[in-house]
Structure formats: C-alpha cells, structure tokens
Protein backbone atom coordinates (compact mmCIF):
# COMPACT_ATOMS: atom_id res chain seq x y z
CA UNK A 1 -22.43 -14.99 -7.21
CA UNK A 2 -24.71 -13.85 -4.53
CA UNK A 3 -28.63 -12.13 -5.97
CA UNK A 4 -29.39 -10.06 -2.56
CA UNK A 5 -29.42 -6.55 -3.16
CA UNK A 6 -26.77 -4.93 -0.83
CA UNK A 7 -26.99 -1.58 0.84
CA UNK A 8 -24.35 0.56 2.80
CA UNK A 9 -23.87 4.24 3.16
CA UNK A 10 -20.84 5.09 1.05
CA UNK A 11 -20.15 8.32 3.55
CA UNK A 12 -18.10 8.21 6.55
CA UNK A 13 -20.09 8.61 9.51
CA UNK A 14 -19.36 12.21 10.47
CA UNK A 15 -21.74 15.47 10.33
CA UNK A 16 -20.87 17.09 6.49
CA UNK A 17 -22.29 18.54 3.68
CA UNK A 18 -23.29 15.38 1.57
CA UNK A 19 -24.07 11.90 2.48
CA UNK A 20 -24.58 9.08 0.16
CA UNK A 21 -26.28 5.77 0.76
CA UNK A 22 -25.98 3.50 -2.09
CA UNK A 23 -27.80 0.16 -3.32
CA UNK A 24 -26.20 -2.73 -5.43
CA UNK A 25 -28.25 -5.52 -6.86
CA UNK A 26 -31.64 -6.47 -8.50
CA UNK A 27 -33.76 -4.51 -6.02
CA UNK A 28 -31.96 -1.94 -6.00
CA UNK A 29 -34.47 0.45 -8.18
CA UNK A 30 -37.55 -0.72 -6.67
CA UNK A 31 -36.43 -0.09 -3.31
CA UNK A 32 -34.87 3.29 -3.66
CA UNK A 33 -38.10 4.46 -5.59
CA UNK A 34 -39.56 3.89 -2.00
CA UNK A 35 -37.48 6.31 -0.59
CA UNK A 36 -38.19 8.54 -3.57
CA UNK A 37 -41.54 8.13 -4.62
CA UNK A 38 -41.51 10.88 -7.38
CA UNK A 39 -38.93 8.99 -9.89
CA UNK A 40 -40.29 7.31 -12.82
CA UNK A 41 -40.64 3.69 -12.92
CA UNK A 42 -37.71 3.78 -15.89
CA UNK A 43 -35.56 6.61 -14.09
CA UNK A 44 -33.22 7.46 -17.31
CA UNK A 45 -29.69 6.31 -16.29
CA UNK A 46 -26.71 8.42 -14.77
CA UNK A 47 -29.57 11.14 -14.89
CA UNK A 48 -29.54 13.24 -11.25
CA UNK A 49 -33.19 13.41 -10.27
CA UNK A 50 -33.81 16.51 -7.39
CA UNK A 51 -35.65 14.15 -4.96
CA UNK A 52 -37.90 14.05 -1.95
CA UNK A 53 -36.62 11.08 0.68
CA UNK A 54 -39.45 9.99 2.53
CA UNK A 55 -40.03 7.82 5.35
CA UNK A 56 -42.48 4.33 6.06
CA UNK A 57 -45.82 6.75 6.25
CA UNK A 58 -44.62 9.58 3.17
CA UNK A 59 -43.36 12.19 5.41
CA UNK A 60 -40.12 14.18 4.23
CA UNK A 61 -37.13 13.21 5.34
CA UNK A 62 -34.66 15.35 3.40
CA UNK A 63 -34.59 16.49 -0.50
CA UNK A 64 -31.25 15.13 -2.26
CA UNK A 65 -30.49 13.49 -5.26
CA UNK A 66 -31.40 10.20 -6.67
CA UNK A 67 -28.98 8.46 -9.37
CA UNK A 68 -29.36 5.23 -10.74
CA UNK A 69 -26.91 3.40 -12.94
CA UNK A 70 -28.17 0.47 -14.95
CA UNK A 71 -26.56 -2.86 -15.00
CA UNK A 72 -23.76 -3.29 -16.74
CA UNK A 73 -22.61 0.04 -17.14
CA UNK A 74 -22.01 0.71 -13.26
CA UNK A 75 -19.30 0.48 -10.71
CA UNK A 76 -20.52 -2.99 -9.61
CA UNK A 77 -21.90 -4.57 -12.67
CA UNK A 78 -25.17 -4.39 -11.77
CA UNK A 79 -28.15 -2.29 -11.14
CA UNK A 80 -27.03 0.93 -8.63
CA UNK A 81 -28.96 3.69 -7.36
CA UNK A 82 -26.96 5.70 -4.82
CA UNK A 83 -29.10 8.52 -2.75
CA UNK A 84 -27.22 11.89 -1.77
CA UNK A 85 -28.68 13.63 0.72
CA UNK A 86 -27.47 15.84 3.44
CA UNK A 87 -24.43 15.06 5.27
CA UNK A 88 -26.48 14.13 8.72
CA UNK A 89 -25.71 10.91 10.78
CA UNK A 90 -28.85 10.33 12.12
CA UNK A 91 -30.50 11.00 8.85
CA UNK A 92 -28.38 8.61 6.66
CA UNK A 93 -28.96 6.25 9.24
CA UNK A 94 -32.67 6.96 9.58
CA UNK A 95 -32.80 5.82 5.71
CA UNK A 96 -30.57 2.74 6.08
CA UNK A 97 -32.92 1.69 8.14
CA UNK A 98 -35.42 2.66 6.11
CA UNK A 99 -34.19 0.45 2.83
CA UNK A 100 -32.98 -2.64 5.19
CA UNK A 101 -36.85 -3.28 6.09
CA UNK A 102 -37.01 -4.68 2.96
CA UNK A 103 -36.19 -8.37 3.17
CA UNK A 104 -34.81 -8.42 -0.23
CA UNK A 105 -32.25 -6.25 1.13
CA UNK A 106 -29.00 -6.68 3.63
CA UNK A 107 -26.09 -4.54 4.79
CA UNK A 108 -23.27 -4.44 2.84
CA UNK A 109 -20.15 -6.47 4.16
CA UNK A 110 -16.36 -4.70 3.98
CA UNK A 111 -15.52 -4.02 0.08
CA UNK A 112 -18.60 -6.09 -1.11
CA UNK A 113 -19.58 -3.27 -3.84
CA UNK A 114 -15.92 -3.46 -4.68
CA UNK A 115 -15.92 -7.23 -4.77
CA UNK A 116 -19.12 -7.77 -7.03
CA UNK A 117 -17.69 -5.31 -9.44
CA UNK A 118 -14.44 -8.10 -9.62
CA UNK A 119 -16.79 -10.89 -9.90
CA UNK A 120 -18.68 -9.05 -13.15
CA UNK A 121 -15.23 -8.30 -14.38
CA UNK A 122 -15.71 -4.54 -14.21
CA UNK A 123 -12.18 -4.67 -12.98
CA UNK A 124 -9.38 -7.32 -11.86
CA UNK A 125 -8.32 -7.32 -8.66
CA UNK A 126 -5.24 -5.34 -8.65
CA UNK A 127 -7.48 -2.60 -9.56
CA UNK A 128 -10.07 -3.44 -7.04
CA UNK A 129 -7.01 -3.42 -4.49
CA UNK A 130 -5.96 0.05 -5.65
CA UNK A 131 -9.54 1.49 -3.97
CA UNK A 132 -8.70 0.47 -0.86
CA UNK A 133 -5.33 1.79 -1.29
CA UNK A 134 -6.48 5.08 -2.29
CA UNK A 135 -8.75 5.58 0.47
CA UNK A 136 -5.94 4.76 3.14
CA UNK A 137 -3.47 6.49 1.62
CA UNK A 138 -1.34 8.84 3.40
CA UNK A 139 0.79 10.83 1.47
CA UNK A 140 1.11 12.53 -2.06
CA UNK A 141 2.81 9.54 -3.69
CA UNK A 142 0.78 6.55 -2.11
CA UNK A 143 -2.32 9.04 -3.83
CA UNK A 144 -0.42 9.21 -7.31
CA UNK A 145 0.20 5.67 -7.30
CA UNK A 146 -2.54 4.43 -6.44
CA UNK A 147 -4.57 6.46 -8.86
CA UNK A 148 -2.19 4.90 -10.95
CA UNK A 149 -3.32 1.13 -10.07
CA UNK A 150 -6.82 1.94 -9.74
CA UNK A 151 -6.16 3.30 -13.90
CA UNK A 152 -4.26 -0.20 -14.63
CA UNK A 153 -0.98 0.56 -14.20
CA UNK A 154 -0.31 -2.75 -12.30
CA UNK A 155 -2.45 -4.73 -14.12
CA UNK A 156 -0.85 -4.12 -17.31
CA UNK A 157 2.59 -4.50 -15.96
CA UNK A 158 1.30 -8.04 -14.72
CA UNK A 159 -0.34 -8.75 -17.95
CA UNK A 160 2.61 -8.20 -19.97
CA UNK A 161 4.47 -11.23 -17.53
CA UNK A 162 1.42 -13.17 -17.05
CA UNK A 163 0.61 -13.55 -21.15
CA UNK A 164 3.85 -14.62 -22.39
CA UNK A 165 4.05 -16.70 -19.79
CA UNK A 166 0.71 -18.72 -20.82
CA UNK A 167 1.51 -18.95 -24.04
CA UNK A 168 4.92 -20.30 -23.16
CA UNK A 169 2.72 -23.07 -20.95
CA UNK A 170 0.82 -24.12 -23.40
CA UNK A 171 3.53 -24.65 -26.05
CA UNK A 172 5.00 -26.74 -23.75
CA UNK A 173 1.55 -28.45 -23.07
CA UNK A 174 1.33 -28.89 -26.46
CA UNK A 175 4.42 -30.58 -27.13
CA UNK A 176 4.22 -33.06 -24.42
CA UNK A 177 0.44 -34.09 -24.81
CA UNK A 178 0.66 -33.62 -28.76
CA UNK A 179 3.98 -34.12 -30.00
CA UNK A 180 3.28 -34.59 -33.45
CA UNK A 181 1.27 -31.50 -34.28
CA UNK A 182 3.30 -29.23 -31.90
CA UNK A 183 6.52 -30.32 -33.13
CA UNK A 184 8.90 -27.52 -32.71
CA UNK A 185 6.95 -25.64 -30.39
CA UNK A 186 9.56 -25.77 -27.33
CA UNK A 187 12.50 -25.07 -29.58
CA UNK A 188 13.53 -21.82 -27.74
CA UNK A 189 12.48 -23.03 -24.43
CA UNK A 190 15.02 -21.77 -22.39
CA UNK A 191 15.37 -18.76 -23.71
CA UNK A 192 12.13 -17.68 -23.23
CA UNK A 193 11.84 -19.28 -19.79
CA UNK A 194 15.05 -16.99 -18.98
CA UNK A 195 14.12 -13.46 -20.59
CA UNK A 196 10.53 -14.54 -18.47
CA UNK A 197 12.75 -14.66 -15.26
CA UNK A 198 14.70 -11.72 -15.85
CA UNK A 199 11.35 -10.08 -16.41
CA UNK A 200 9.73 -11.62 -12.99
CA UNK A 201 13.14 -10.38 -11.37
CA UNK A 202 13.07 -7.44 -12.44
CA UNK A 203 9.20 -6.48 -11.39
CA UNK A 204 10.37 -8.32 -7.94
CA UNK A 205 13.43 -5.56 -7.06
CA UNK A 206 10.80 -2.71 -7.85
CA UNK A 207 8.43 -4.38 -5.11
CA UNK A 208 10.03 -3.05 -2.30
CA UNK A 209 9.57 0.50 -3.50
CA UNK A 210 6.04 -0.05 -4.14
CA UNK A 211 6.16 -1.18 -0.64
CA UNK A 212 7.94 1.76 0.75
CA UNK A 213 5.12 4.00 -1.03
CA UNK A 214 2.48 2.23 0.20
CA UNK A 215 3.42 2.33 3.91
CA UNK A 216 5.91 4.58 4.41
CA UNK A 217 9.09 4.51 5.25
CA UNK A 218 10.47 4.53 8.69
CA UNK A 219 13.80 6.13 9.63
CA UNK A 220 15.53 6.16 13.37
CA UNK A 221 17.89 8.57 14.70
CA UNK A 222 20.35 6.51 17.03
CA UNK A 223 23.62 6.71 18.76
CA UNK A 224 25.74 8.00 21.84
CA UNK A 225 23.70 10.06 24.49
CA UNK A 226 24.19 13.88 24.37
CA UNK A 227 25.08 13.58 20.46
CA UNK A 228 22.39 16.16 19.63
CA UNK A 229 19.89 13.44 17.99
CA UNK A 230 16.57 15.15 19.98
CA UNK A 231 17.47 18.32 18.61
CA UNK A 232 17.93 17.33 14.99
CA UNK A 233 14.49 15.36 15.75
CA UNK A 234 12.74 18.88 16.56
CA UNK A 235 14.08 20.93 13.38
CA UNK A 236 13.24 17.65 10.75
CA UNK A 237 9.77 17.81 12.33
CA UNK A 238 9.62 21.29 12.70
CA UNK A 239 8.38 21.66 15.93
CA UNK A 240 9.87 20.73 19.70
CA UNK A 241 8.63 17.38 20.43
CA UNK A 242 11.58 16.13 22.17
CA UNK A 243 12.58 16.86 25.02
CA UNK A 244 16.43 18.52 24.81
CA UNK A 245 18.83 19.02 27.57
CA UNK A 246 22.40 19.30 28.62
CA UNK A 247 22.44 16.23 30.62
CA UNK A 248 22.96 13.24 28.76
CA UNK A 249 19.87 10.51 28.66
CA UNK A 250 17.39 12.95 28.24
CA UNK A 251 15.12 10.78 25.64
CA UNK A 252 14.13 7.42 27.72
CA UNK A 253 11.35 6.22 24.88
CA UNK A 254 10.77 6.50 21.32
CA UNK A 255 9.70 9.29 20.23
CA UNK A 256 7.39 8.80 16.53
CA UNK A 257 6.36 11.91 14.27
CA UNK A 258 4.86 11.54 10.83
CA UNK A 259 6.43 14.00 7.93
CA UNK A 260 6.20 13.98 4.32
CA UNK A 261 9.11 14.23 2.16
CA UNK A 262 8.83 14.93 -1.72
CA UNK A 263 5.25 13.30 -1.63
CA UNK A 264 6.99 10.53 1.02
CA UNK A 265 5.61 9.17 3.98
CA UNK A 266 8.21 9.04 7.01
CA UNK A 267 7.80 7.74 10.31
CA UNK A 268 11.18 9.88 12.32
CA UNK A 269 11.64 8.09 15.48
CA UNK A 270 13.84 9.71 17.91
CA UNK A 271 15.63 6.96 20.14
CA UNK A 272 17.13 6.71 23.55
CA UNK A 273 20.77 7.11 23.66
CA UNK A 274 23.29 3.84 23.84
CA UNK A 275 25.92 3.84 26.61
CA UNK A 276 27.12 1.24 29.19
CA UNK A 277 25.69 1.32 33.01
CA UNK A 278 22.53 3.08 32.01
CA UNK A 279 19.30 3.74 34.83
CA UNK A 280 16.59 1.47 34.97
CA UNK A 281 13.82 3.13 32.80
CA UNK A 282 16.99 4.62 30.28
CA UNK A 283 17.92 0.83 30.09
CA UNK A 284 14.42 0.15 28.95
CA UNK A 285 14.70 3.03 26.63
CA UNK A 286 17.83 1.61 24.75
CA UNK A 287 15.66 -2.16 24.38
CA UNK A 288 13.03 -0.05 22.49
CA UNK A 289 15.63 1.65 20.69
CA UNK A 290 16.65 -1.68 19.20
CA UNK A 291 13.91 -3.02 18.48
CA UNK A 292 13.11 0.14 16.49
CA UNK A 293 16.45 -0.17 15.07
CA UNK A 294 15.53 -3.65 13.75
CA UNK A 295 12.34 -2.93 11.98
CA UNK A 296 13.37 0.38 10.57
CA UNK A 297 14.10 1.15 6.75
CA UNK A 298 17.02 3.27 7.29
CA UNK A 299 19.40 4.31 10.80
CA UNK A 300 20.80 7.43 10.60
CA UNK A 301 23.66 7.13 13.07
CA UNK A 302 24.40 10.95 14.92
CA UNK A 303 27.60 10.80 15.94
CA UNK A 304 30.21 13.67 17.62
CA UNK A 305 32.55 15.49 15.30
CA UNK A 306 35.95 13.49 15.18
CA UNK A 307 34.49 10.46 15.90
CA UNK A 308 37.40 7.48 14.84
CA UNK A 309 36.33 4.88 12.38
CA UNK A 310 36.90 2.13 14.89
CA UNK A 311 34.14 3.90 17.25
CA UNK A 312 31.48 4.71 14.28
CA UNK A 313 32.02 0.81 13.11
CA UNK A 314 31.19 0.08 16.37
CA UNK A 315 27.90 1.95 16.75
CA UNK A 316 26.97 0.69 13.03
CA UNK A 317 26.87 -2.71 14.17
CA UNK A 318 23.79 -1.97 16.93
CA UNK A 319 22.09 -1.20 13.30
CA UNK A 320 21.80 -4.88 12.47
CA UNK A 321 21.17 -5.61 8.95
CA UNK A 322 19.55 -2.05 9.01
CA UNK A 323 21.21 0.32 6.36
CA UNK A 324 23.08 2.68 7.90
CA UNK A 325 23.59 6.42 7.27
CA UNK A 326 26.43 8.47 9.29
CA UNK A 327 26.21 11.64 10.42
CA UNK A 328 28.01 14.43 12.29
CA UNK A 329 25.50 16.25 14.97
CA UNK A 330 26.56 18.85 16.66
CA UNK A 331 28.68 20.51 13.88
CA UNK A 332 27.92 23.77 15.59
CA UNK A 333 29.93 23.53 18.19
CA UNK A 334 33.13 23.19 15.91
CA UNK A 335 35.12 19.83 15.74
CA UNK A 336 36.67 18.60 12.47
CA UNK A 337 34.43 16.97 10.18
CA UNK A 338 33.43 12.90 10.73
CA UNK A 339 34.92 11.06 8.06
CA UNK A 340 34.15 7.16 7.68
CA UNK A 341 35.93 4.77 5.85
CA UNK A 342 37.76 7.45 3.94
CA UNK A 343 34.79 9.34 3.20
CA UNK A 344 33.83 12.81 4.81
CA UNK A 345 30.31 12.45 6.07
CA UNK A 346 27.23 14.68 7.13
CA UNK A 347 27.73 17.66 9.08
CA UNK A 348 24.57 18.91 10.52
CA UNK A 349 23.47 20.81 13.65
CA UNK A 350 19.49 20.47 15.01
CA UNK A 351 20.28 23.83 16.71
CA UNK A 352 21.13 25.95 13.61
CA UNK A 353 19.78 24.04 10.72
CA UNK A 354 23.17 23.70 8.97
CA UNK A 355 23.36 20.31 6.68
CA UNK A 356 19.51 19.79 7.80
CA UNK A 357 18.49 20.02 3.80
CA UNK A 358 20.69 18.18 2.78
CA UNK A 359 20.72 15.24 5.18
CA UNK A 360 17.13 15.08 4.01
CA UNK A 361 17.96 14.66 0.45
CA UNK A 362 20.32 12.24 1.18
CA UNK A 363 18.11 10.39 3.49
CA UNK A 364 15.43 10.22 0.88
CA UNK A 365 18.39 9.05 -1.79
CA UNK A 366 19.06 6.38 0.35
CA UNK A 367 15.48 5.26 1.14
CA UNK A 368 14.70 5.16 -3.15
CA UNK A 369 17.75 6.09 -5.41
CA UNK A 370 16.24 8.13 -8.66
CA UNK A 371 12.63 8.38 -10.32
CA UNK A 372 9.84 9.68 -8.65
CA UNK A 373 8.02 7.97 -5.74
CA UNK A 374 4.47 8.40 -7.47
CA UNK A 375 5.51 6.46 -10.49
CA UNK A 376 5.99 2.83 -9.03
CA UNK A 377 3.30 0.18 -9.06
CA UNK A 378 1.92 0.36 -5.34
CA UNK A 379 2.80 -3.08 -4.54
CA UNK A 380 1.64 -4.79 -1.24
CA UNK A 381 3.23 -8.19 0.94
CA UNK A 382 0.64 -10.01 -0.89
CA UNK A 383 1.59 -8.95 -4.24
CA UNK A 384 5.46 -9.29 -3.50
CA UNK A 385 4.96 -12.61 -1.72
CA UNK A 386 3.16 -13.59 -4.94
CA UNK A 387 5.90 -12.18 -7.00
CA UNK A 388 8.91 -14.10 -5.17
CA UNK A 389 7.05 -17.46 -5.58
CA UNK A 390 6.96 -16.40 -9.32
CA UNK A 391 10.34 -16.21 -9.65
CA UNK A 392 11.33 -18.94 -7.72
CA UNK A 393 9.83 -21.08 -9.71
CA UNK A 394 10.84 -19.44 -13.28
CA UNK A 395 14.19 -19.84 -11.43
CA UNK A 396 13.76 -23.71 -11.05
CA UNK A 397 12.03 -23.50 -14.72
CA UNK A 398 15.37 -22.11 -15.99
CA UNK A 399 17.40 -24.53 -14.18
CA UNK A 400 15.25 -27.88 -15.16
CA UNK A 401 15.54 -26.60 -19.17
CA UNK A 402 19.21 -27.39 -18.84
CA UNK A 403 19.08 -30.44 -16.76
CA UNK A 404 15.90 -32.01 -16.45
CA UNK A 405 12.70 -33.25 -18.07
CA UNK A 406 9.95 -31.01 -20.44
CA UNK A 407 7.29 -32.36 -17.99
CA UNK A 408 9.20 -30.75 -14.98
CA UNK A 409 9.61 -26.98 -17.17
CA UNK A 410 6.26 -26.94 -17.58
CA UNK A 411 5.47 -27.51 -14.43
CA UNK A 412 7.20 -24.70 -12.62
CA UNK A 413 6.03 -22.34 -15.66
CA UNK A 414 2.44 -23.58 -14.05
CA UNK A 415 3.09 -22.62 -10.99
CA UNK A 416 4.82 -19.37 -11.66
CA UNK A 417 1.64 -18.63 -13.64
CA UNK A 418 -0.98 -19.51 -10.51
CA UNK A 419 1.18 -17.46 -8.45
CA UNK A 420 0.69 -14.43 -10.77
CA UNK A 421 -3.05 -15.29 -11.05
CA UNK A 422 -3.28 -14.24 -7.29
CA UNK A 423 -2.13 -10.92 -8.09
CA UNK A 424 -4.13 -10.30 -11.25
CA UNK A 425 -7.20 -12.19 -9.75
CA UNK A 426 -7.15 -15.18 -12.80
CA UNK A 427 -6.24 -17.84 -10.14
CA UNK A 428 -7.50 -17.07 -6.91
CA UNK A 429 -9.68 -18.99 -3.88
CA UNK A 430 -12.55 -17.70 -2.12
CA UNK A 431 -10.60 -17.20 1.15
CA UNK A 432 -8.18 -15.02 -0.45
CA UNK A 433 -10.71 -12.82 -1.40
CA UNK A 434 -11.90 -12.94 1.53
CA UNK A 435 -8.75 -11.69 3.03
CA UNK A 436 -8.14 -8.90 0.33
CA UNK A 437 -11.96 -7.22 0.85
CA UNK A 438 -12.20 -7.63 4.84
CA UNK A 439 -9.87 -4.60 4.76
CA UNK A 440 -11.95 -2.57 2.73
CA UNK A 441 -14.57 -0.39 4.37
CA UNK A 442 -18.05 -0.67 4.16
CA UNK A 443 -19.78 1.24 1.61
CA UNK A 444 -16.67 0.82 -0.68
C-alpha cells in the first residue's frame, strides 16, 4: 500500500461556482496548512474552516473552505483535507501546482482516492465500482441503481452467495483433510451445492438487466423502404431528425438519437430501408443497417398494413438472433390490420401519433418484462463474466457430487468461490484492479 500523499482536483475542469482540490495521505494536513496558513495545527475534524488560499510568497489567492477528515473516518481511509474554493480553472490549477511542489506529494492517478479507500476496506469493490458508475450514468435508473450499489445493494446480494458458499468449502475441506473430526460434515453435499447453483443461476439471468441499465438499451427500426420507419423515428424522438419523403430510400445511414423511457436509456436508430437492386451509397446504407441489426437489443420490424406472414417471416430473419418486434406503420393510410402468426400486431402511424404510446410500452415490455428498472443490481461484463464462471463451475460441482470424487466437488466450489471474489474484491490481482480504476476519473 503506497505512503505518498496524492493530490487531484475533485472538480471537472470547467468555469463554476465551486472547485475542490483534495489531498489523500500522510501529508496531507501539513501541506494544505500551506495553502491555508490560518488553520490550527490540530484543525478539529469534518469542521469547515472560512480560509485564505495563499500562494509560494503569502499573497491571496482566493478565500474558500478548508476541511480535513482524519484517518480512519474518511472516504479513503486516511488523512483528507479537500480545499473548496471558487469554481476558476486557472485558479484550481494555480493551487495544484501549488501543493505538487512538495516532493512528498504526486498527482493522483484515475480512481486512486477510490482505490485506497478499497485497500483500507472503507468499502469492497462492488461499491467502489458503483462511483464510477454513478458519475457516468446516463439516465434516471442507471442513477437509482447505482446509488443503490454504491449503498451495498450488490455487495450484499454477493455476500449472501459468496458465504454459504465458503462455508460449504470448508466442510468439504474439512472432511477430506480431517476425516475423523469432520465426520458428517458433507452429508448434504449435493443439496447444498444445488440450492448454491440455483442461487448463482438465478443472480446470472438478472445480469443482463443490470446490463441493460447500465448502458442502455439499443433498439432499431428496420424493414421495406417507404414503410414509414423515418417518420415514426421523428415522433419517438420528438423532433424531425430524419429526413422523410415520398420516394422510397430516403434514409441511406443510420440515424442514432438518445431518449429516455420510464428512467431508460435508449439508443433509436433509424435504418436504411432493405430491397433488392439498391444504389451504391443505399447499398452501403442497408450493410450498416445490419450490422446495427446485429448488435441491437431489440428490432422493431415496420412493416405495410396487410403484410402476409410468409413476407413478415421473411424480413424477421434479416433480424438474426435479434428479438424481434412487428409492427404496422403507416396505419393512417387505412389497410387492414398486420396480423403475424395468428396474432394482430401494432398499428401505429409516425404521421398522426396513433399506437405511438403504446408501441413504447410494449417496446420497453419487451426490452425488461415487470419491476422497475432502478431496482436491479447495476451489473457490468466484468461482473456477469464473473458470474457465468460461477455457475459453470457450481454446475460441474453439482454434476461431480453424483458421479465423481469429494476432492473434485470441492474443487469447483473453489473456483466458483475465486470467481465471486473478483466481483466482491476478496480474490482479486493487481492487474484487475488496475483495469477496474483506469476508468475512473481523476480526482474520484
């Protein structure tokens, strides 16, 4: 665990009312009390001294406030003094400069304040994720769920896998290395190895919400030219950003707007129509259009009224393994209704706003079923990678307590435990912390 005393303003670098430039680290007192020579040696902590900031010959910089938090009781663990002056670029930089003349001082590196208070264990590390998460987030859910995660909400719902599973390991430990006093021990092995894996399951299918929250969810209009998809673009975005005319092929790129949906994040991509024989640049249109088509969370297929099955099947299939949600465009200009596989479908016109509410409730029911978006654990790849391997092994676990050795259980239950420990932070490497805090910002 690294002594220097780290320093980073905690501000983004923009002209506003406050700016803050904090310390972290043994130094950290002595140093700011340069910068504010009228605090008392023994400042009294999470006490908000009015302060003149000074600079290398005892002129006046600014007057702000000077807070210091004494180690432990701070954000990082140890001693913190964080200066809040006025919101000035130059003048937060002027006293960065200012505190990194002292050699017992160094800039801060991405998420390092956020990292020492992991290594003091003033949090784990899904909560240390969950401040990054809640500075980048991007809609009203990602907010409420991260909040969540940065309160424990993930941690505890990884604690409650990641305890039963350790004392399932070391039963099984027991047993194998002392057989005679942990008779008994692995008695109802496999029945705790599968309620363990139903468990792991379980948190695993509610990953990919957690996924959806955190990055939003991305949702292409596709289909036959001139089926009215631009238009229904403009009135879910609520403003004309594509391009609508009579003649078919008007859209020849993607077209991306960001909305928000019940506290959801949506990327709506409008898409270049599909047809045979198409122009040069429409033809490199409809290879964009499939590519979007193949990363996207949900298709919504536009389609003319009285559009056969055969046909819509058709057009489905350019979806891939993309869901796939049908809809009639167009319904103003009359036509009987689109019904697929039995079942009448969407009517909806861009041009009127008939059906518009409700394809977006059914759009959003398809994207995450019931509950609330704001009350799933914010889950990233890293977490869900983590989780997979978990099961996978509790799988095998299961398996081997029917067929195979004790040695062999417990050694899947060990590795479905390290993979946990990456999410909680119990078993994790210096390069994976690393990887988490390089996409922190500095100052966090």
């Amino acid at each position: 665990m690294s002594h220097a005393t780290i320093a980073a303003l905690a501000t983004a670098p923009a002209a506003g009312a406050v700016g803050i430039l904090r310390l972290s680290g043994p130094a950290a007192l002595d140093v700011g009390r340069k910068l504010a020579p009228g605090i008392p040696a023994e400042p009294t902590p999470r006490h908000a001294y009015l302060a003149s900031f000074v600079d290398a010959e005892g002129r006046t910089l600014d007057e702000g406030l000077f807070l210091y938090f004494r180690a432990p009781r701070s954000f990082t663990g140890e001693d913190v003094v964080e200066l809040q002056a006025h919101g000035s670029p130059r003048l937060l930089q002027l006293l960065l400069r200012r505190v990194l003349e002292d050699e017992r001082v160094r800039p801060a590196r991405p998420g390092e304040f956020t990292r020492r208070a992991f290594l003091h264990g003033r949090m784990d590390l899904t909560r240390a994720e969950a401040v990054a998460d809640l500075v980048a987030a991007d809609s009203e859910a990602a907010v409420r769920a991260a909040a969540a995660g940065l309160s424990g909400a993930l941690s505890t719902r990884v604690r409650g896998l990641e305890e039963p599973l350790r004392s399932l390991h070391a039963d099984l430990e027991g047993v194998l290395n002392f057989p005679d006093e942990a008779e008994g021990a692995d008695e109802d092995m496999s029945a705790r190895v599968a309620a363990l894996r139903a468990q792991a399951q379980g948190f695993l299918d509610e990953a990919g919400r957690g996924r959806l929250v955190r990055r939003g969810a991305r949702v292409v209009l596709y289909g036959p030219v001139n089926a009215g998809k631009s238009t229904l673009f403009n009135r879910l975005v609520g403003e004309a950003r594509a391009l609508v005319d009579d003649e078919p092929g008007t859209t020849r790129d993607v077209l991306e707007a960001r909305v928000e949906w019940d506290g959801l994040a949506l990327a709506l991509l409008d898409t270049a129509g599909l047809r045979e024989a198409p122009g040069r640049i429409e033809a490199l249109g409809i290879a964009r259009t499939r590519e979007a088509l193949a990363a996207a969370d949900l298709a919504v297929l536009v389609l003319p009224p009285e559009t056969p099955d055969t046909v819509a099947e058709a057009w489905a299939r350019e979806a891939g393994a993309t869901p796939v949600l049908h809809v009639a465009g167009k319904c103003d200009v009359g036509g009987a209704a689109l019904s697929f596989q039995g079942a009448e479908q969407l009517r909806v016109s861009g041009l009127t706003g008939e059906g518009v509410e409700a394809l977006r409730t059914t759009v959003l029911s398809r994207l995450w079923g019931g509950g609330t978006p704001s009350a799933v654990a914010l889950v990233s790849e890293r977490h869900a990678d983590a989780l997979r391997r978990a099961c996978d092994a509790l799988a095998r676990a299961e398996e081997a307590s029917r067929v195979s050795t004790l040695e062999v259980v417990s050694g899947e239950v060990g590795l479905a435990l390290e993979a946990l420990g990456e999410v909680s932070g119990t078993h994790v490497s210096e390069a994976l912390l690393d990887a988490i805090f390089q996409r922190f910002c500095i100052g966090k």
